[in-house]
N, C-alpha and C. Protein backbone atom coordinates (compact mmCIF):
# COMPACT_ATOMS: atom_id res chain seq x y z
N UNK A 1 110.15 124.20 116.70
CA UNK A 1 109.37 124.10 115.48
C UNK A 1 110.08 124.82 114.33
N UNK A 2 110.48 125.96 114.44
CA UNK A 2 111.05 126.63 113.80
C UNK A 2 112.97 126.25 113.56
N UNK A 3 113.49 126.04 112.85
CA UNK A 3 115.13 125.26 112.78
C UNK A 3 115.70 126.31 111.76
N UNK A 4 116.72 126.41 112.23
CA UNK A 4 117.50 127.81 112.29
C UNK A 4 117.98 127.35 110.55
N UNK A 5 118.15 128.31 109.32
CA UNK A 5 118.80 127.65 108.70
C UNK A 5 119.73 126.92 107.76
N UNK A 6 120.59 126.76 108.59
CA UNK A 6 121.61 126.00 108.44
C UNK A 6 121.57 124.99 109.02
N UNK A 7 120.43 124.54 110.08
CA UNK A 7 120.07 123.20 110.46
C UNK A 7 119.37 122.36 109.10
N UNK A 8 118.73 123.35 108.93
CA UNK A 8 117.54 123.04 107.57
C UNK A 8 118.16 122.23 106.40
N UNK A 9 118.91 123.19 106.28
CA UNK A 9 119.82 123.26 105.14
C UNK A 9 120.52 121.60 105.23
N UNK A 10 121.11 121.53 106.26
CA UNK A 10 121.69 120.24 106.92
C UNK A 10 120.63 119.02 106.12
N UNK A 11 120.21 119.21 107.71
CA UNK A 11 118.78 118.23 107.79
C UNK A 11 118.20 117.71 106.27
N UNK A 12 118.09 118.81 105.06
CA UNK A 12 117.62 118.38 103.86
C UNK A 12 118.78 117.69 102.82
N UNK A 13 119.97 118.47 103.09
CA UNK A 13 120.97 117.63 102.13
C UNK A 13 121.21 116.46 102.40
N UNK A 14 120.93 116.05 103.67
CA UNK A 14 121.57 114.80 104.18
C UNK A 14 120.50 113.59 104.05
N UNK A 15 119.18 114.09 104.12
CA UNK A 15 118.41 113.20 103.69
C UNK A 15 118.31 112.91 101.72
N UNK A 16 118.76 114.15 101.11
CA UNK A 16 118.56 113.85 99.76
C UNK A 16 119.82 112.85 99.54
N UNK A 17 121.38 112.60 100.15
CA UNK A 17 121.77 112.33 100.35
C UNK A 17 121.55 110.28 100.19
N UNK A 18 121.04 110.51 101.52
CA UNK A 18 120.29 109.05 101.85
C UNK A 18 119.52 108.47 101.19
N UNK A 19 118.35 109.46 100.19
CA UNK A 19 117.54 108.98 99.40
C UNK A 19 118.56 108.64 98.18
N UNK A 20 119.67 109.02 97.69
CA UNK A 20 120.14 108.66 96.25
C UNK A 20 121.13 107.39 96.65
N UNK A 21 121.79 107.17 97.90
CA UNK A 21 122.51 105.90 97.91
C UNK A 21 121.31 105.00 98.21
N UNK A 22 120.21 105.23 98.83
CA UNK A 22 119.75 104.03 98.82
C UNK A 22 118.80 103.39 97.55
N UNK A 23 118.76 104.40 96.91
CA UNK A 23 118.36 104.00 95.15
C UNK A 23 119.13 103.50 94.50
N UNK A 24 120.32 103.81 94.86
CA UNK A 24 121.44 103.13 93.89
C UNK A 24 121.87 101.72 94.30
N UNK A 25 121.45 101.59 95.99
CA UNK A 25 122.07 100.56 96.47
C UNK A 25 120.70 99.54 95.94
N UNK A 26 119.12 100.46 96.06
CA UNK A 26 118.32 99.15 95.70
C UNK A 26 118.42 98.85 94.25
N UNK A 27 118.78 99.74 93.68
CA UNK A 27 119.23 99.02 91.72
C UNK A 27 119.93 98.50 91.83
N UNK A 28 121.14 98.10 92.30
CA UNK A 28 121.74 97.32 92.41
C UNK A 28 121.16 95.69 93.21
N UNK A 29 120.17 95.49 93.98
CA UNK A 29 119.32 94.64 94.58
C UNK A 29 119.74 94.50 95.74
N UNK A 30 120.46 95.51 96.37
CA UNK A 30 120.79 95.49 97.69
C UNK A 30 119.89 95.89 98.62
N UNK A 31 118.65 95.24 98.81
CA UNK A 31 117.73 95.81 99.28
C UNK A 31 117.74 95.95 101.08
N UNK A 32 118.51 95.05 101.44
CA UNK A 32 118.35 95.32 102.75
C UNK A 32 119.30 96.52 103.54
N UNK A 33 120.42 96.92 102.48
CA UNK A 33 121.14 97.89 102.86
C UNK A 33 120.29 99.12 102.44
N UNK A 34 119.61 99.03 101.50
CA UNK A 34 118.87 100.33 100.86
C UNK A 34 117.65 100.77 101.94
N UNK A 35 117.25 99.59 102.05
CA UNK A 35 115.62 99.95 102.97
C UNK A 35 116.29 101.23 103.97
N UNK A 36 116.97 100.79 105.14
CA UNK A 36 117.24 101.95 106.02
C UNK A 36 117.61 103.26 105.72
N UNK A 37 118.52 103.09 104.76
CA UNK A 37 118.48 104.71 104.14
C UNK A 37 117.60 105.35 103.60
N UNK A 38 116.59 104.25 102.82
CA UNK A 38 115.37 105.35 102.17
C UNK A 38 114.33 105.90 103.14
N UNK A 39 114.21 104.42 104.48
CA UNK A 39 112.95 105.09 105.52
C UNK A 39 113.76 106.25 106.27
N UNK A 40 114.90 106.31 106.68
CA UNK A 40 115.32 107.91 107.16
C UNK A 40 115.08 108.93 106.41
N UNK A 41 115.42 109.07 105.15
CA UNK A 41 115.55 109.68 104.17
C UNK A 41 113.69 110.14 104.22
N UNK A 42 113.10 109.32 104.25
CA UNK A 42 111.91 109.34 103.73
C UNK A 42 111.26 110.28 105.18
N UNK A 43 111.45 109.75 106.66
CA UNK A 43 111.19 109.97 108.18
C UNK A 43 111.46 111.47 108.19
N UNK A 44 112.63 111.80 107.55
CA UNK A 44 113.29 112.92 107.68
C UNK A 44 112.22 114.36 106.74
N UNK A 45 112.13 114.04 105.67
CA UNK A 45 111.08 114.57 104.77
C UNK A 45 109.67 114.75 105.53
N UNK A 46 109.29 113.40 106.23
CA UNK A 46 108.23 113.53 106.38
C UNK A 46 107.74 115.04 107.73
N UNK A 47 108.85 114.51 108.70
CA UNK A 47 108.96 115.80 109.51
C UNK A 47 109.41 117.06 109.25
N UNK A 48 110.09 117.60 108.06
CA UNK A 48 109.93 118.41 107.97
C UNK A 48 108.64 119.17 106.89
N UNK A 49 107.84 118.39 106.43
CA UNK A 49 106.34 118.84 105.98
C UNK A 49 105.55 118.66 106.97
N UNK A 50 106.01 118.10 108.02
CA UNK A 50 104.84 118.25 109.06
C UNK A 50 104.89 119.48 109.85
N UNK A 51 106.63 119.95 109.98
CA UNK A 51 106.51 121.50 110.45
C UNK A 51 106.35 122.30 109.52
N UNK A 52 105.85 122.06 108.32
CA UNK A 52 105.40 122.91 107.33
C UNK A 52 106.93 123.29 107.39
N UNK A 53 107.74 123.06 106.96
CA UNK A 53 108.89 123.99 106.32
C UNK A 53 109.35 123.24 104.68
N UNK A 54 108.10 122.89 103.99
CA UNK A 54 107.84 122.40 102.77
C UNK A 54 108.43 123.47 102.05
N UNK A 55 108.72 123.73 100.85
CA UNK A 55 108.51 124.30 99.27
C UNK A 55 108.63 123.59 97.95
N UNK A 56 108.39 124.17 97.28
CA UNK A 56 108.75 123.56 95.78
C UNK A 56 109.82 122.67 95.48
N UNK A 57 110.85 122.79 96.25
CA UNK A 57 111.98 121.86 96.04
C UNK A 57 111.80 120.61 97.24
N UNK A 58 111.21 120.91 98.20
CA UNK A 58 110.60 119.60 99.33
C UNK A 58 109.81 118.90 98.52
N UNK A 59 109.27 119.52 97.71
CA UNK A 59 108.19 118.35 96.91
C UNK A 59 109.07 117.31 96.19
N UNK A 60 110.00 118.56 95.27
CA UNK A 60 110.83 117.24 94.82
C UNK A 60 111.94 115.86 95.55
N UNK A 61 112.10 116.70 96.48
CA UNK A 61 112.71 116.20 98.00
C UNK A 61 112.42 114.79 98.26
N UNK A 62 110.77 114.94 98.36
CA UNK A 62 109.76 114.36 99.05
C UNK A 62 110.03 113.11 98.30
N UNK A 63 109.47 113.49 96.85
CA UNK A 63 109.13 112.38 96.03
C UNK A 63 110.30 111.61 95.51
N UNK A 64 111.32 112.29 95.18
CA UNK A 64 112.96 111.29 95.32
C UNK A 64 113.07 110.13 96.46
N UNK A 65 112.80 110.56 97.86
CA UNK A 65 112.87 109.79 99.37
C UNK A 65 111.66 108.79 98.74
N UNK A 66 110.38 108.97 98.03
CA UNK A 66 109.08 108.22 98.10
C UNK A 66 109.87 107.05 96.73
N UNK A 67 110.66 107.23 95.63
CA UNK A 67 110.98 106.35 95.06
C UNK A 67 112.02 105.75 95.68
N UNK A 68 112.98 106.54 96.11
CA UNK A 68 114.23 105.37 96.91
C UNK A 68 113.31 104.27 97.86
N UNK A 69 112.34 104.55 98.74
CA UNK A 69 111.44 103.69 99.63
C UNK A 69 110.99 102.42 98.53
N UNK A 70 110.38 103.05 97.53
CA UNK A 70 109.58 101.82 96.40
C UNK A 70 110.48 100.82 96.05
N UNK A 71 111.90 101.45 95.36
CA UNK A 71 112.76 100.52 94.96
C UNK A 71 113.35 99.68 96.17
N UNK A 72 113.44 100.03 97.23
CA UNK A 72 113.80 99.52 98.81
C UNK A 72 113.42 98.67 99.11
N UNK A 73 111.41 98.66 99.16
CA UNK A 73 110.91 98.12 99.54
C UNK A 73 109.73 97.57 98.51
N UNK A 74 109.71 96.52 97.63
CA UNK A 74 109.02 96.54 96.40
C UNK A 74 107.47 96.19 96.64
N UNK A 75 107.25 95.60 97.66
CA UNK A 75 105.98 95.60 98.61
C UNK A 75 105.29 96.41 98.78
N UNK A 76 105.78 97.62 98.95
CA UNK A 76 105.10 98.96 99.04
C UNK A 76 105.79 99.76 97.91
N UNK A 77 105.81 99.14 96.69
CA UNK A 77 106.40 99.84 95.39
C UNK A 77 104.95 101.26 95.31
N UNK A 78 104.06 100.21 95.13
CA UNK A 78 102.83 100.67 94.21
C UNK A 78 102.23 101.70 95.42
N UNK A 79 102.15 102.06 96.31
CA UNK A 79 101.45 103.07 97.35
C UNK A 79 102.43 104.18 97.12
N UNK A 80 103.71 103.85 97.34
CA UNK A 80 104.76 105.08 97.66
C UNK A 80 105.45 105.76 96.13
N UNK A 81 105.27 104.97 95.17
CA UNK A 81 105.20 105.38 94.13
C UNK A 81 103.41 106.15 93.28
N UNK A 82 102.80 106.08 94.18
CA UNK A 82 101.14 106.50 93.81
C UNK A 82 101.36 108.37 94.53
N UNK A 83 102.45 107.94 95.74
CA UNK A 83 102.22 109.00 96.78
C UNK A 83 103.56 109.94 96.26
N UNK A 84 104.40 109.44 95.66
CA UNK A 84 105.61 110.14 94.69
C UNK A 84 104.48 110.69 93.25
N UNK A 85 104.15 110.57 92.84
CA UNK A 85 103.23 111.13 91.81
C UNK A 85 102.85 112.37 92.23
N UNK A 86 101.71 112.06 93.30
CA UNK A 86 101.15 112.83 93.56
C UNK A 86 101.79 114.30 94.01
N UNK A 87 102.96 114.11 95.22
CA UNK A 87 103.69 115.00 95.33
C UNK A 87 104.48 116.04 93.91
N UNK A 88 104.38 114.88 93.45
CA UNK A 88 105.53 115.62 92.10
C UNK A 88 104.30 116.65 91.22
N UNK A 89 103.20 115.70 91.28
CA UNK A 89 101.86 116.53 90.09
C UNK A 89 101.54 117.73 90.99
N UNK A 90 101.87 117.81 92.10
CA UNK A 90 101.41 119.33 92.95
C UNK A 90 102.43 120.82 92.91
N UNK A 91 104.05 120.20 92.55
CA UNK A 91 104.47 121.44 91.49
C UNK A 91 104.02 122.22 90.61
N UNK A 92 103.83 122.97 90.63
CA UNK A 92 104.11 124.26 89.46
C UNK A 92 104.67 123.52 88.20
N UNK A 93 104.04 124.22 86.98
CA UNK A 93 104.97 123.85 85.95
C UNK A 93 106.19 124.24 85.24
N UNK A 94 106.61 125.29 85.97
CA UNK A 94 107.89 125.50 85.69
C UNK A 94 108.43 125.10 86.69
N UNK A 95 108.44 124.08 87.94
CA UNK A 95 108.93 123.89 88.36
C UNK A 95 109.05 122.01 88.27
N UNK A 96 107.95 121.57 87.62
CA UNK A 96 108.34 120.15 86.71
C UNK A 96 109.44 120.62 85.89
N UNK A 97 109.04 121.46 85.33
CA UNK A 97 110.25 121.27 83.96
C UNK A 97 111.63 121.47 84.02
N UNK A 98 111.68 122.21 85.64
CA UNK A 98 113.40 122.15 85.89
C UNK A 98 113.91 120.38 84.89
N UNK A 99 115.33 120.94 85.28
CA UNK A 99 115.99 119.27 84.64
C UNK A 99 115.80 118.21 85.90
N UNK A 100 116.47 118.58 87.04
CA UNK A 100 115.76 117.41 87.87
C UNK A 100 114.96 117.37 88.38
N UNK A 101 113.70 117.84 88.16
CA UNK A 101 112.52 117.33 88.08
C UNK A 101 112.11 116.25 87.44
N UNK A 102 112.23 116.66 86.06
CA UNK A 102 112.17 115.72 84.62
C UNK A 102 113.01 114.30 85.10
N UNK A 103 114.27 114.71 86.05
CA UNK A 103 114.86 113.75 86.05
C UNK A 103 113.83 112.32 87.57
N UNK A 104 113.81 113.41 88.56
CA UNK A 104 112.24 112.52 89.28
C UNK A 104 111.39 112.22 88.24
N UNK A 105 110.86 112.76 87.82
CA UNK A 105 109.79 112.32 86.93
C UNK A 105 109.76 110.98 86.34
N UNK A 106 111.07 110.92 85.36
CA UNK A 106 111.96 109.88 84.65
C UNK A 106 111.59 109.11 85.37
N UNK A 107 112.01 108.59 86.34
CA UNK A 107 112.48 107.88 88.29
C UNK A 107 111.36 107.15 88.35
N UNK A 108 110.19 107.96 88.77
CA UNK A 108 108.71 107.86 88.89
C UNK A 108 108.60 106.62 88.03
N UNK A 109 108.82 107.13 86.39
CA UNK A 109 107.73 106.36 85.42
C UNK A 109 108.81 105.20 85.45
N UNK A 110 110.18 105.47 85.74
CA UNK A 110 110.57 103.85 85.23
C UNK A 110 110.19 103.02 86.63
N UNK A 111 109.98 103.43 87.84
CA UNK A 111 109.65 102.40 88.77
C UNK A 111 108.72 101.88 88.62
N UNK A 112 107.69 102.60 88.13
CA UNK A 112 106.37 102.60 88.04
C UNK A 112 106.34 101.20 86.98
N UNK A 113 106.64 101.26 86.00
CA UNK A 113 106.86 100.04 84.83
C UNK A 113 107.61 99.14 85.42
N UNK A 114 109.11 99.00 86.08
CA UNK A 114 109.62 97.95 86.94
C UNK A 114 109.26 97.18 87.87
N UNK A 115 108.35 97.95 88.79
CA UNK A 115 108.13 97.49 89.87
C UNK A 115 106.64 97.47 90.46
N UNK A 116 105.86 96.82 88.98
CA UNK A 116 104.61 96.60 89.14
C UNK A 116 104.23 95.07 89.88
């Protein structure tokens, strides 16, 4: 339950990782290469908030993996972009206003308008 860390550490870069090629690969409309990277990306996040080893930056984590999934999968744009909100509105506000936050944020609202 507990991951030593530098597993952590691992485990999270590699999924933020996965979440930004497969955003880039679904803007580009490569959607079937994108899908698998965003649901790991996304699988990966999800287990580590389930061992509670969440913080302020998992949120943003979270909700990056929840838009790479939307643009991935445009079917489930509107749920996983409802559930990227939400994560992101449960920051702190100095911790929206970091720059990439603002820059999720950005992410959020343009999927949100694209991929209605």
């Amino acid at each position: 339950r507990d991951l030593p860390p530098d597993v952590l550490f691992a485990r999270r870069a590699h999924a933020g990782d996965l979440a930004s090629w497969a955003l880039a690969l679904a803007r580009l409309g490569r959607l079937d290469e994108a899908r698998p990277h965003a649901e790991q990306a996304l699988a990966t996040h999800r287990a580590l908030q389930a061992m509670a080893e969440g913080d302020e930056l998992h949120k943003r984590e979270l909700a990056l993996a929840l838009v790479a999934t939307a643009w991935a999968d445009p079917g489930r744009a509107r749920d996983r972009l409802g559930e990227a909100r939400t994560v992101f509105d449960t920051m702190p506000a100095d911790a929206r206003a970091l720059r990439a936050s603002r820059w999720i944020d950005g992410l959020i609202v343009e999927a949100q308008r694209t991929l209605r």
